[in-house]
PDB file of N, CA and C in Angstrom:
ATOM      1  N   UNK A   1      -8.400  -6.891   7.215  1.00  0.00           N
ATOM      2  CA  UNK A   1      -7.868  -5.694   7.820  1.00  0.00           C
ATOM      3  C   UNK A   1      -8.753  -4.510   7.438  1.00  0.00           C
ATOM      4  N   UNK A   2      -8.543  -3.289   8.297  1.00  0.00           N
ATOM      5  CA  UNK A   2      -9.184  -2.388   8.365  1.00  0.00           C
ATOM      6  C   UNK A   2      -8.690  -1.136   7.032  1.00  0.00           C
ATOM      7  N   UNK A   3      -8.899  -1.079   6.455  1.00  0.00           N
ATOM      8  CA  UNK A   3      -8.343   0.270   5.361  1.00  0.00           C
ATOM      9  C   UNK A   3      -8.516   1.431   5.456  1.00  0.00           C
ATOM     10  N   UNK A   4      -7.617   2.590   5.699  1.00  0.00           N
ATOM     11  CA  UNK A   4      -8.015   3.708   6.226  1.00  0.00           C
ATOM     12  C   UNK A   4      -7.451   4.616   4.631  1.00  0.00           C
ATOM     13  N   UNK A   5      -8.467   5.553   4.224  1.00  0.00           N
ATOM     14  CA  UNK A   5      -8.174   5.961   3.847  1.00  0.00           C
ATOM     15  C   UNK A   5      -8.069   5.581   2.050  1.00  0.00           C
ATOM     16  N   UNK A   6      -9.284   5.278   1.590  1.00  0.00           N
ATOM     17  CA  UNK A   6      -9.985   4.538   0.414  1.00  0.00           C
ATOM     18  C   UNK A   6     -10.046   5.747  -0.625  1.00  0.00           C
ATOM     19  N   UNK A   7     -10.057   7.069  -0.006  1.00  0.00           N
ATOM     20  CA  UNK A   7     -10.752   7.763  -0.560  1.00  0.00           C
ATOM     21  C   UNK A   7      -9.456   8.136  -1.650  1.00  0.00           C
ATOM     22  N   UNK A   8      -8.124   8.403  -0.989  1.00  0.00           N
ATOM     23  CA  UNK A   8      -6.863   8.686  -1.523  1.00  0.00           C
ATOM     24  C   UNK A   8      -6.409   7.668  -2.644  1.00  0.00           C
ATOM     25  N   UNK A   9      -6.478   6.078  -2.602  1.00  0.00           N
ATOM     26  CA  UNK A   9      -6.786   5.596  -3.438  1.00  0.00           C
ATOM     27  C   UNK A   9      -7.463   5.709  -4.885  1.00  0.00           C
ATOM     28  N   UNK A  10      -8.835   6.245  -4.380  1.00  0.00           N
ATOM     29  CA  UNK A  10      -9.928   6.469  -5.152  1.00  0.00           C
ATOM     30  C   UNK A  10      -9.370   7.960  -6.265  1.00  0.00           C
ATOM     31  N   UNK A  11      -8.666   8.924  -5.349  1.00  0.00           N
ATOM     32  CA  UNK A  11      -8.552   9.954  -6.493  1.00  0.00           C
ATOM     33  C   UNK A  11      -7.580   9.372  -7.254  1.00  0.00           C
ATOM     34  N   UNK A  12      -6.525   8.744  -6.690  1.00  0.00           N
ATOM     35  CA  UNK A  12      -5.178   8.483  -7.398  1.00  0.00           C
ATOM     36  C   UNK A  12      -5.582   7.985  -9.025  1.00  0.00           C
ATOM     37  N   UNK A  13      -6.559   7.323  -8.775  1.00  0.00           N
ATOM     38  CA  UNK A  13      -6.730   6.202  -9.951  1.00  0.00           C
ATOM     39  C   UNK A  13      -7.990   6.763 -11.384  1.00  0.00           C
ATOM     40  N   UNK A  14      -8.485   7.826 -10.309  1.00  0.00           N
ATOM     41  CA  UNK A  14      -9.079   9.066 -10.884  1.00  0.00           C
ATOM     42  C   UNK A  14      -8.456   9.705 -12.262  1.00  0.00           C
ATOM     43  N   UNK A  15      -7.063   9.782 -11.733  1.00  0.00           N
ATOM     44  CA  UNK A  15      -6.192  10.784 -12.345  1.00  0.00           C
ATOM     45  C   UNK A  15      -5.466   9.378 -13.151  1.00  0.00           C
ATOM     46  N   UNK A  16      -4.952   8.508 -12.548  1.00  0.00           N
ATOM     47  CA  UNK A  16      -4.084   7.437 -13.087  1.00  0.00           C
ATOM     48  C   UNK A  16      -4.937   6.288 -13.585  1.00  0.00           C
ATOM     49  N   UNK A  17      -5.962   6.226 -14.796  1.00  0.00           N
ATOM     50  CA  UNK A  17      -6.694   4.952 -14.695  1.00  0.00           C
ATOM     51  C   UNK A  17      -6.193   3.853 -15.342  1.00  0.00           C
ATOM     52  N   UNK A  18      -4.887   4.078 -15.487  1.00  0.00           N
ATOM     53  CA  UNK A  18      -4.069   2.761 -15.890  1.00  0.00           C
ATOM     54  C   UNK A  18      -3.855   2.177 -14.728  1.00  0.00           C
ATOM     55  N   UNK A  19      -4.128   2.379 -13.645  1.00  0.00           N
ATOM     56  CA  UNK A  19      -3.909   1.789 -11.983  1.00  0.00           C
ATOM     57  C   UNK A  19      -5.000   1.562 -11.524  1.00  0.00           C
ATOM     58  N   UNK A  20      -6.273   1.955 -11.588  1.00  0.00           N
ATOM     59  CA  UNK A  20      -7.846   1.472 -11.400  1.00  0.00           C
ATOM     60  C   UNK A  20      -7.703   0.263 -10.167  1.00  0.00           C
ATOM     61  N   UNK A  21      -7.435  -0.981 -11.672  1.00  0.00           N
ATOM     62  CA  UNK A  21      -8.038  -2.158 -11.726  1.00  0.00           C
ATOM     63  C   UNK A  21      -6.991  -2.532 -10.178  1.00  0.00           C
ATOM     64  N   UNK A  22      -5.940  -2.371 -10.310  1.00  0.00           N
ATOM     65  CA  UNK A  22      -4.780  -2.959  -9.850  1.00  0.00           C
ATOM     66  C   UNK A  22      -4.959  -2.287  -8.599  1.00  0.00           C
ATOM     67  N   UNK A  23      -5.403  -1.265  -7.981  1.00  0.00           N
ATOM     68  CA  UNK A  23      -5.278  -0.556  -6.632  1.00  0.00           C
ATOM     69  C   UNK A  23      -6.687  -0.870  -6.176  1.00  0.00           C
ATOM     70  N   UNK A  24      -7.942  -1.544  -6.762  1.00  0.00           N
ATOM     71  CA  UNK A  24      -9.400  -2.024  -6.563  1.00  0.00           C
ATOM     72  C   UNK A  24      -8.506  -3.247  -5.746  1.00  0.00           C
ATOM     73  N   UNK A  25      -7.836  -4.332  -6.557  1.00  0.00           N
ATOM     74  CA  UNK A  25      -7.724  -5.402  -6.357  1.00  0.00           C
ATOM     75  C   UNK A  25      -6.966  -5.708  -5.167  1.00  0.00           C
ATOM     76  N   UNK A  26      -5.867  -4.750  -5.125  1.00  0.00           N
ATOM     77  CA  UNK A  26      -4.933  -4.224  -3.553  1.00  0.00           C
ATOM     78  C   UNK A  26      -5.932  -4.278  -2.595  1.00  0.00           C
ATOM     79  N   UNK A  27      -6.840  -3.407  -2.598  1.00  0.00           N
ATOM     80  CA  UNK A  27      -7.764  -2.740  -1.896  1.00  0.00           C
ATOM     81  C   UNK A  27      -8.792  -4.105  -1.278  1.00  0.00           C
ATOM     82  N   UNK A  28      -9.041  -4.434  -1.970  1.00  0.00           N
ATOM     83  CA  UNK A  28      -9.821  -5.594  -2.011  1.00  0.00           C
ATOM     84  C   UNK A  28      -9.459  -6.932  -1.172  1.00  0.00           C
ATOM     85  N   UNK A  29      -8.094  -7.219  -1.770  1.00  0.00           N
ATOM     86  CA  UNK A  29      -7.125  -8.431  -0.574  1.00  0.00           C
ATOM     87  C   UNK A  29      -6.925  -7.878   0.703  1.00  0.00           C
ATOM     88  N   UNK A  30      -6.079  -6.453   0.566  1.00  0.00           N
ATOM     89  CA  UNK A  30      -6.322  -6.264   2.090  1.00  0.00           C
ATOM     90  C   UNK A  30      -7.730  -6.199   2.770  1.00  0.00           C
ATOM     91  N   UNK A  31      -8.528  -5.841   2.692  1.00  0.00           N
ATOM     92  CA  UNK A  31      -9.834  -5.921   3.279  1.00  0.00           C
ATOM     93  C   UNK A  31      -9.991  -7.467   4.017  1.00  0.00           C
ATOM     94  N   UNK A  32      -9.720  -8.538   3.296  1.00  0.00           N
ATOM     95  CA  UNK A  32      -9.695  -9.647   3.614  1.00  0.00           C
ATOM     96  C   UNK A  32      -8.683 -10.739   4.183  1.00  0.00           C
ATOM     97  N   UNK A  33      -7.448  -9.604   4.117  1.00  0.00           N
ATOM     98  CA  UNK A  33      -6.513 -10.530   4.975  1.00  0.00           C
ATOM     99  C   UNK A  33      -6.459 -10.120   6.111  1.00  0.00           C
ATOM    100  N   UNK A  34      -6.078 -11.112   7.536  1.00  0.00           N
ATOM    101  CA  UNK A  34      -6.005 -10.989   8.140  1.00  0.00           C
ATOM    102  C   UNK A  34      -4.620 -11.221   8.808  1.00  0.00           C
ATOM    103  N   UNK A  35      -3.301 -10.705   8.058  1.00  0.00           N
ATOM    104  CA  UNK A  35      -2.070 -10.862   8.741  1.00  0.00           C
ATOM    105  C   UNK A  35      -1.962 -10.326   9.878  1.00  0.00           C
ATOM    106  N   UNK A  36      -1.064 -11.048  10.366  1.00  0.00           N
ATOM    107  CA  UNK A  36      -0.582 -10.899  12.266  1.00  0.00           C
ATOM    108  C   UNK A  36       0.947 -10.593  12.187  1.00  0.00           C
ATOM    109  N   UNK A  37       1.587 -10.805  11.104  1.00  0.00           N
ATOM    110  CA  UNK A  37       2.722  -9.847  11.089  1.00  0.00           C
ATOM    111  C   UNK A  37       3.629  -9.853   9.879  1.00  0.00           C
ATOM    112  N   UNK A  38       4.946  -9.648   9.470  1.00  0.00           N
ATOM    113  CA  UNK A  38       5.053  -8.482   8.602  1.00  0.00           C
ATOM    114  C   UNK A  38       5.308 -10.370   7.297  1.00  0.00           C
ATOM    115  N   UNK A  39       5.978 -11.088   8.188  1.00  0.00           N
ATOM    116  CA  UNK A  39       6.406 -12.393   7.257  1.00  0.00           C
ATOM    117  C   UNK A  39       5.055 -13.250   6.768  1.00  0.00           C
ATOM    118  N   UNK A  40       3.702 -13.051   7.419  1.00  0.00           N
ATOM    119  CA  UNK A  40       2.504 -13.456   6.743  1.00  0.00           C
ATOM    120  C   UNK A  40       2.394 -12.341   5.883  1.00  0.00           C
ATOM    121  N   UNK A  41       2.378 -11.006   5.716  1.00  0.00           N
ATOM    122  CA  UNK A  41       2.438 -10.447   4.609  1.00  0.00           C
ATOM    123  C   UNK A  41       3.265 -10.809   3.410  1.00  0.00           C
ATOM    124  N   UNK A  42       4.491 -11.300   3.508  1.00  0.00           N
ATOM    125  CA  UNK A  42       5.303 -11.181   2.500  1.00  0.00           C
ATOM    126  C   UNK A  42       4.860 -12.650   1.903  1.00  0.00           C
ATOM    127  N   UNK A  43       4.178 -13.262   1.963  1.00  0.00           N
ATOM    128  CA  UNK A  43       3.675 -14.901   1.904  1.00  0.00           C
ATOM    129  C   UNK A  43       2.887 -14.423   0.696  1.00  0.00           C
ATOM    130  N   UNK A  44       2.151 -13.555   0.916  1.00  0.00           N
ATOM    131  CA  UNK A  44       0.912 -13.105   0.012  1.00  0.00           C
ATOM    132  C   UNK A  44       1.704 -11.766  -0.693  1.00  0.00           C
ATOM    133  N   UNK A  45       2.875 -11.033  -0.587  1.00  0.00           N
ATOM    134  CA  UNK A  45       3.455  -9.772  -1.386  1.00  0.00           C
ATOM    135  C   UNK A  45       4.763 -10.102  -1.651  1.00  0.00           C
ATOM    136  N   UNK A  46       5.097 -11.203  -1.696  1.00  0.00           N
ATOM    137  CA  UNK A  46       7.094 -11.358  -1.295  1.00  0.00           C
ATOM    138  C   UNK A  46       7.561  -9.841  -2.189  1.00  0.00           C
ATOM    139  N   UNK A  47       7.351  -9.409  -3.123  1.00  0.00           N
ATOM    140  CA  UNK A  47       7.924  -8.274  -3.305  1.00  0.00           C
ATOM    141  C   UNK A  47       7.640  -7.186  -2.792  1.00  0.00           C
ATOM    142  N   UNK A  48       6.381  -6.763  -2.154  1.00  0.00           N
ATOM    143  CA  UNK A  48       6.906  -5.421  -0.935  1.00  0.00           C
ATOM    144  C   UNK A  48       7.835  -5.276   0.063  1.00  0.00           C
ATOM    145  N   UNK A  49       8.483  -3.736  -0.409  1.00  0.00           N
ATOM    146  CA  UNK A  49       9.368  -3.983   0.569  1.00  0.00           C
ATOM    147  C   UNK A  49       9.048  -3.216   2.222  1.00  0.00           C
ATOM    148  N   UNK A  50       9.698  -4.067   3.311  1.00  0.00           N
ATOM    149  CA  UNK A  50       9.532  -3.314   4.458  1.00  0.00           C
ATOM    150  C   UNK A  50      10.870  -2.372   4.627  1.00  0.00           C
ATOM    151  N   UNK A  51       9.795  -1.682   5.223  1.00  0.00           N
ATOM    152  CA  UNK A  51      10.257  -0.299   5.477  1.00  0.00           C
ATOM    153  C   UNK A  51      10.799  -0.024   7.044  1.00  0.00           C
ATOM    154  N   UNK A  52      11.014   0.841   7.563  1.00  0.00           N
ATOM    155  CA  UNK A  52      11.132   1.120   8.997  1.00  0.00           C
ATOM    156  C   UNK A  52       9.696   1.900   9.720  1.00  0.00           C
ATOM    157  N   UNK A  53       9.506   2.292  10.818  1.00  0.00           N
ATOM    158  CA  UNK A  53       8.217   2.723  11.465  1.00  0.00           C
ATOM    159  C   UNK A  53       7.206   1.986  10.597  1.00  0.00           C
ATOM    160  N   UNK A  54       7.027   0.826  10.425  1.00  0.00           N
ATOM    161  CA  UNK A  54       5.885   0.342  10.088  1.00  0.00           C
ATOM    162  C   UNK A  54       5.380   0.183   8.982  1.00  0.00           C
ATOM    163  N   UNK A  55       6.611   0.929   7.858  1.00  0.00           N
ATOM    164  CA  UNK A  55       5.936   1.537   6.478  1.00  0.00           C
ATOM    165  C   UNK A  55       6.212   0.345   5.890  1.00  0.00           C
ATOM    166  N   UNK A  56       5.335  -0.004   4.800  1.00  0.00           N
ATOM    167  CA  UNK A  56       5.058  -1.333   3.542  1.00  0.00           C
ATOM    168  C   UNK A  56       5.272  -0.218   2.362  1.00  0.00           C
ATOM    169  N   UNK A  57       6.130  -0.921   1.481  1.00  0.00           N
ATOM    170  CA  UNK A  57       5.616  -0.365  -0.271  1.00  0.00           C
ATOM    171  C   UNK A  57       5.262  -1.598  -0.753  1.00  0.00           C
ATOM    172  N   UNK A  58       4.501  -1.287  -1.745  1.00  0.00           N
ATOM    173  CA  UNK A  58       3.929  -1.951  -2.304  1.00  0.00           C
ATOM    174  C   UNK A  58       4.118  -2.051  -3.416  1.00  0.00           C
ATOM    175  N   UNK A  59       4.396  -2.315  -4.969  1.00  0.00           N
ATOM    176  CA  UNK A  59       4.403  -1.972  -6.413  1.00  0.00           C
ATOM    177  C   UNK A  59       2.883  -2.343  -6.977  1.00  0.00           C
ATOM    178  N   UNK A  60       2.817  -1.249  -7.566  1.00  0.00           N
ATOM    179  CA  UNK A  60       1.298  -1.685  -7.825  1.00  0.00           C
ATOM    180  C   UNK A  60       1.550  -1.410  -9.249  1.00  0.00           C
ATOM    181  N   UNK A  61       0.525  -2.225 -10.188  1.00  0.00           N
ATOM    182  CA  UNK A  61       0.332  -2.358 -11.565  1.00  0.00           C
ATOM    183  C   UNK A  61       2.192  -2.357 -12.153  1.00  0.00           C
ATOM    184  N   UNK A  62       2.344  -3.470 -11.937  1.00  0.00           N
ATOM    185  CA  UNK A  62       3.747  -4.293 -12.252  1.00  0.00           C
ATOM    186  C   UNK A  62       4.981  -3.307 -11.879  1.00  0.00           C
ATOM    187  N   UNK A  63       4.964  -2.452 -10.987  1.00  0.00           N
ATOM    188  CA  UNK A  63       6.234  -1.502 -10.313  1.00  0.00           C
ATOM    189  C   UNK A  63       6.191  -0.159 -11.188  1.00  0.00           C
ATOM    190  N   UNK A  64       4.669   0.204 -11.974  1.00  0.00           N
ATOM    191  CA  UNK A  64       4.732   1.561 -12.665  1.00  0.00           C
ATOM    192  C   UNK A  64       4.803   2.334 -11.058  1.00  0.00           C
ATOM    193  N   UNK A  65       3.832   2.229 -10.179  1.00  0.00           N
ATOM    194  CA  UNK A  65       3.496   2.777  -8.905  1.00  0.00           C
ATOM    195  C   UNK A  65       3.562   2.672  -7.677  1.00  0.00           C
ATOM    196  N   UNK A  66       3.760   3.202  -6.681  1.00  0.00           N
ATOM    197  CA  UNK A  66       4.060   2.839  -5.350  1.00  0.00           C
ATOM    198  C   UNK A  66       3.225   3.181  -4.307  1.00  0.00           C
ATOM    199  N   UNK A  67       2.702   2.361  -3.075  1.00  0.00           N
ATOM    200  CA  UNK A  67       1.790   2.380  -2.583  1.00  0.00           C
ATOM    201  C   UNK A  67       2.430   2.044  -1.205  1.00  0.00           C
ATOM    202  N   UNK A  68       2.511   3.458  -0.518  1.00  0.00           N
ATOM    203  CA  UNK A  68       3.547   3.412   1.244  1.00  0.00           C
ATOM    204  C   UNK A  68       2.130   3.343   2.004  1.00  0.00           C
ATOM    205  N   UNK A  69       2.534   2.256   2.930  1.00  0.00           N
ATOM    206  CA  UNK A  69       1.359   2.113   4.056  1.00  0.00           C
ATOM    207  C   UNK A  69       1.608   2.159   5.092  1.00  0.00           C
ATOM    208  N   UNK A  70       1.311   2.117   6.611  1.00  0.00           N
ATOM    209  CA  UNK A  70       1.549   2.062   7.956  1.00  0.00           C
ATOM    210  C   UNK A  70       0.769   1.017   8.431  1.00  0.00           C
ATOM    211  N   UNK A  71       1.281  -0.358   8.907  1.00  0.00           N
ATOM    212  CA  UNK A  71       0.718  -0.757   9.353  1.00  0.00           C
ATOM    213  C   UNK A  71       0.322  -1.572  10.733  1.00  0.00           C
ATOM    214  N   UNK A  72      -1.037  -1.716  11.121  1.00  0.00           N
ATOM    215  CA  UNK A  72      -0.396  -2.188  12.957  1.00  0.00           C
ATOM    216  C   UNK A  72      -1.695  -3.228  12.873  1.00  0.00           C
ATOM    217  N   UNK A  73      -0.445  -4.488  13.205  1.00  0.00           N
ATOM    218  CA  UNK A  73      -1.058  -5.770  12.755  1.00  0.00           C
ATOM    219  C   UNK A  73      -1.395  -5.990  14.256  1.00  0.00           C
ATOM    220  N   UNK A  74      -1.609  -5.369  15.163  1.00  0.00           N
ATOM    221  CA  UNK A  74      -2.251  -5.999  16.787  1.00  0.00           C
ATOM    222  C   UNK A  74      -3.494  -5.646  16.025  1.00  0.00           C
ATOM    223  N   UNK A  75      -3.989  -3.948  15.986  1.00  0.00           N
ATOM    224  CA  UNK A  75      -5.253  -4.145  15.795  1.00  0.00           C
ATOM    225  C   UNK A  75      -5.828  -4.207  14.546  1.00  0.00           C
ATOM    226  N   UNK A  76      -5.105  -4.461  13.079  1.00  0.00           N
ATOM    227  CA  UNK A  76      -5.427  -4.939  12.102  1.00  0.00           C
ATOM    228  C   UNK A  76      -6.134  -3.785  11.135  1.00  0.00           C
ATOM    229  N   UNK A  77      -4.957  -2.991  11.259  1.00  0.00           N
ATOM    230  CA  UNK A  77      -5.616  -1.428  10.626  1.00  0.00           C
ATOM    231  C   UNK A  77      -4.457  -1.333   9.433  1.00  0.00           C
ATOM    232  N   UNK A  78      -5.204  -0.759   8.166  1.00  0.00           N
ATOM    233  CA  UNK A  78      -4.057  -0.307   7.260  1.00  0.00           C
ATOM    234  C   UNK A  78      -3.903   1.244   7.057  1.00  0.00           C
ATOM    235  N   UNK A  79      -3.324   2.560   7.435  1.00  0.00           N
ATOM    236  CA  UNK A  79      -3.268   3.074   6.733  1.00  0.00           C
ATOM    237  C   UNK A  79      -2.338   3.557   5.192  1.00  0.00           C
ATOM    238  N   UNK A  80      -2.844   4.241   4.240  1.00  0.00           N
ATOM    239  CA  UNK A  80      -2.723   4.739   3.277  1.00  0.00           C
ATOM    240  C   UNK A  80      -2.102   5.878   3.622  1.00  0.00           C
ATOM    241  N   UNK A  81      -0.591   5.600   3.157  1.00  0.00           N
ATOM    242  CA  UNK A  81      -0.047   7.135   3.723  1.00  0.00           C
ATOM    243  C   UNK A  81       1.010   8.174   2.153  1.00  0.00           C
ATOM    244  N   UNK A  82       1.233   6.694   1.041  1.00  0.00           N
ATOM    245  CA  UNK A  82       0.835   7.319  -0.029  1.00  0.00           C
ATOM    246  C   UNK A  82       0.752   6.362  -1.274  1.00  0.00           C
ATOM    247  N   UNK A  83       0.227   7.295  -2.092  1.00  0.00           N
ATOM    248  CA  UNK A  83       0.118   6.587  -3.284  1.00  0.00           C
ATOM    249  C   UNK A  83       0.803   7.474  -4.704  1.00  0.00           C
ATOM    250  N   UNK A  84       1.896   6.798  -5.698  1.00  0.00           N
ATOM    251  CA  UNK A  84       2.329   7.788  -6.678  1.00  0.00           C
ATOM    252  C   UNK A  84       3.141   7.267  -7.401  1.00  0.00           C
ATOM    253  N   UNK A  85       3.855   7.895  -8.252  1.00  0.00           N
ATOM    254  CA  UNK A  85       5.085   7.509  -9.397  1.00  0.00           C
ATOM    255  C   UNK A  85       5.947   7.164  -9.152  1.00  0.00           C
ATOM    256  N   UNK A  86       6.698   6.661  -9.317  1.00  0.00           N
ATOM    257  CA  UNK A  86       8.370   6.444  -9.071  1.00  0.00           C
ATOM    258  C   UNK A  86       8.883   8.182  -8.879  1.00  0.00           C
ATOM    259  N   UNK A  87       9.207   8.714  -9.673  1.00  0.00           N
ATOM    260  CA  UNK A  87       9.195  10.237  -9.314  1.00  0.00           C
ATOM    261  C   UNK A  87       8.623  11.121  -8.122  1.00  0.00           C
ATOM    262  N   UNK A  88       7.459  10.384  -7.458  1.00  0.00           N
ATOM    263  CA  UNK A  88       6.758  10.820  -6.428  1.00  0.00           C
ATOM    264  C   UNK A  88       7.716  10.280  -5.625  1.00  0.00           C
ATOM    265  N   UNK A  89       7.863   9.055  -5.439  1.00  0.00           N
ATOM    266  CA  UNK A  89       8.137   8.362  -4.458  1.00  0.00           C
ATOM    267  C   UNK A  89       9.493   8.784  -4.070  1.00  0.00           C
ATOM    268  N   UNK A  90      10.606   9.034  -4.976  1.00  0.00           N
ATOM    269  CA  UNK A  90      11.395   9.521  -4.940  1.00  0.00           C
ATOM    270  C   UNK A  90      11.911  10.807  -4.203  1.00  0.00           C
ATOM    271  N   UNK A  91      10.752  11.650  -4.398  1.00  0.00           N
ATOM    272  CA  UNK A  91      10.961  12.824  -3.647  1.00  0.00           C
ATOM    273  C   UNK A  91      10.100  13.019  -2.179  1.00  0.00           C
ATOM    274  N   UNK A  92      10.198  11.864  -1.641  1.00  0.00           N
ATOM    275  CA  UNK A  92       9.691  11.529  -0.297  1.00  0.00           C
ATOM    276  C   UNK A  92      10.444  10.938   0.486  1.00  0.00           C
ATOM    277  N   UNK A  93      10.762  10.815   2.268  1.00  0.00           N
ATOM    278  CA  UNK A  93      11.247  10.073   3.202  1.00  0.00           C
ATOM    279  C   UNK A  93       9.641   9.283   3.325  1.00  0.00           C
ATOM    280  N   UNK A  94      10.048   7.862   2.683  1.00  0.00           N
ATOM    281  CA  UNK A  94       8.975   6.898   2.458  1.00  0.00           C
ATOM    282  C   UNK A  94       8.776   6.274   4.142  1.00  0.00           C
ATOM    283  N   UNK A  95      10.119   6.475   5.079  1.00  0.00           N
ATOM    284  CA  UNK A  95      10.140   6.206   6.501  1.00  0.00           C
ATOM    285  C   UNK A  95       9.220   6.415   7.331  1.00  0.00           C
ATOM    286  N   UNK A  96       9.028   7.759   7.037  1.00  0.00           N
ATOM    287  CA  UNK A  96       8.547   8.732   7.553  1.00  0.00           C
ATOM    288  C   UNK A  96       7.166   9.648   7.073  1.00  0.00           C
ATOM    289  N   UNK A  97       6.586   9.217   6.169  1.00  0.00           N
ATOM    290  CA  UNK A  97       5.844   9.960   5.606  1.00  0.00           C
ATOM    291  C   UNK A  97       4.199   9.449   6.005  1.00  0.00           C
TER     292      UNK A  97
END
């Protein structure tokens, strides 16, 4: 899949480098999977949860962090719509964001 948006990643882990390794390695599988829809994802994440409009969380580095995505498995694009704390995440419509 296509990853949009590497760069947001890249600061997160900037600031958080207890998440580095663990959002490289995210980063990295998606690049190379090629799911076609949301139950081949959960094959390879059974614990992300789906969301509504498209949104994925993700727990990254054992559920310290959360990682909301959009994704559209026709043309095999991910975006990055956020990355943050439990506290972050919290004060977001993760639906919608």
């Amino acid at each position: 899949m296509r990853v949009i948006a590497k760069r947001t990643l890249k600061n997160f882990w900037t600031v958080h480098r207890d998440c580095e390794q663990s959002l490289k390695s995210w980063y990295h599988e998606a690049l190379r999977a090629r799911w076609a829809n949301v139950n081949e994802l959960k094959k390879d994440y059974p614990s992300a949860s789906i969301l509504k409009n498209k949104r994925i969380c993700f727990n990254i580095k054992g559920n310290n962090y959360r990682l909301i995505v959009k994704i559209n498995f026709d043309y095999q694009i991910i975006w990055v719509r956020l990355i943050g704390t439990h506290s972050e995440y919290d004060k977001i419509d993760a639906n919608n964001i």
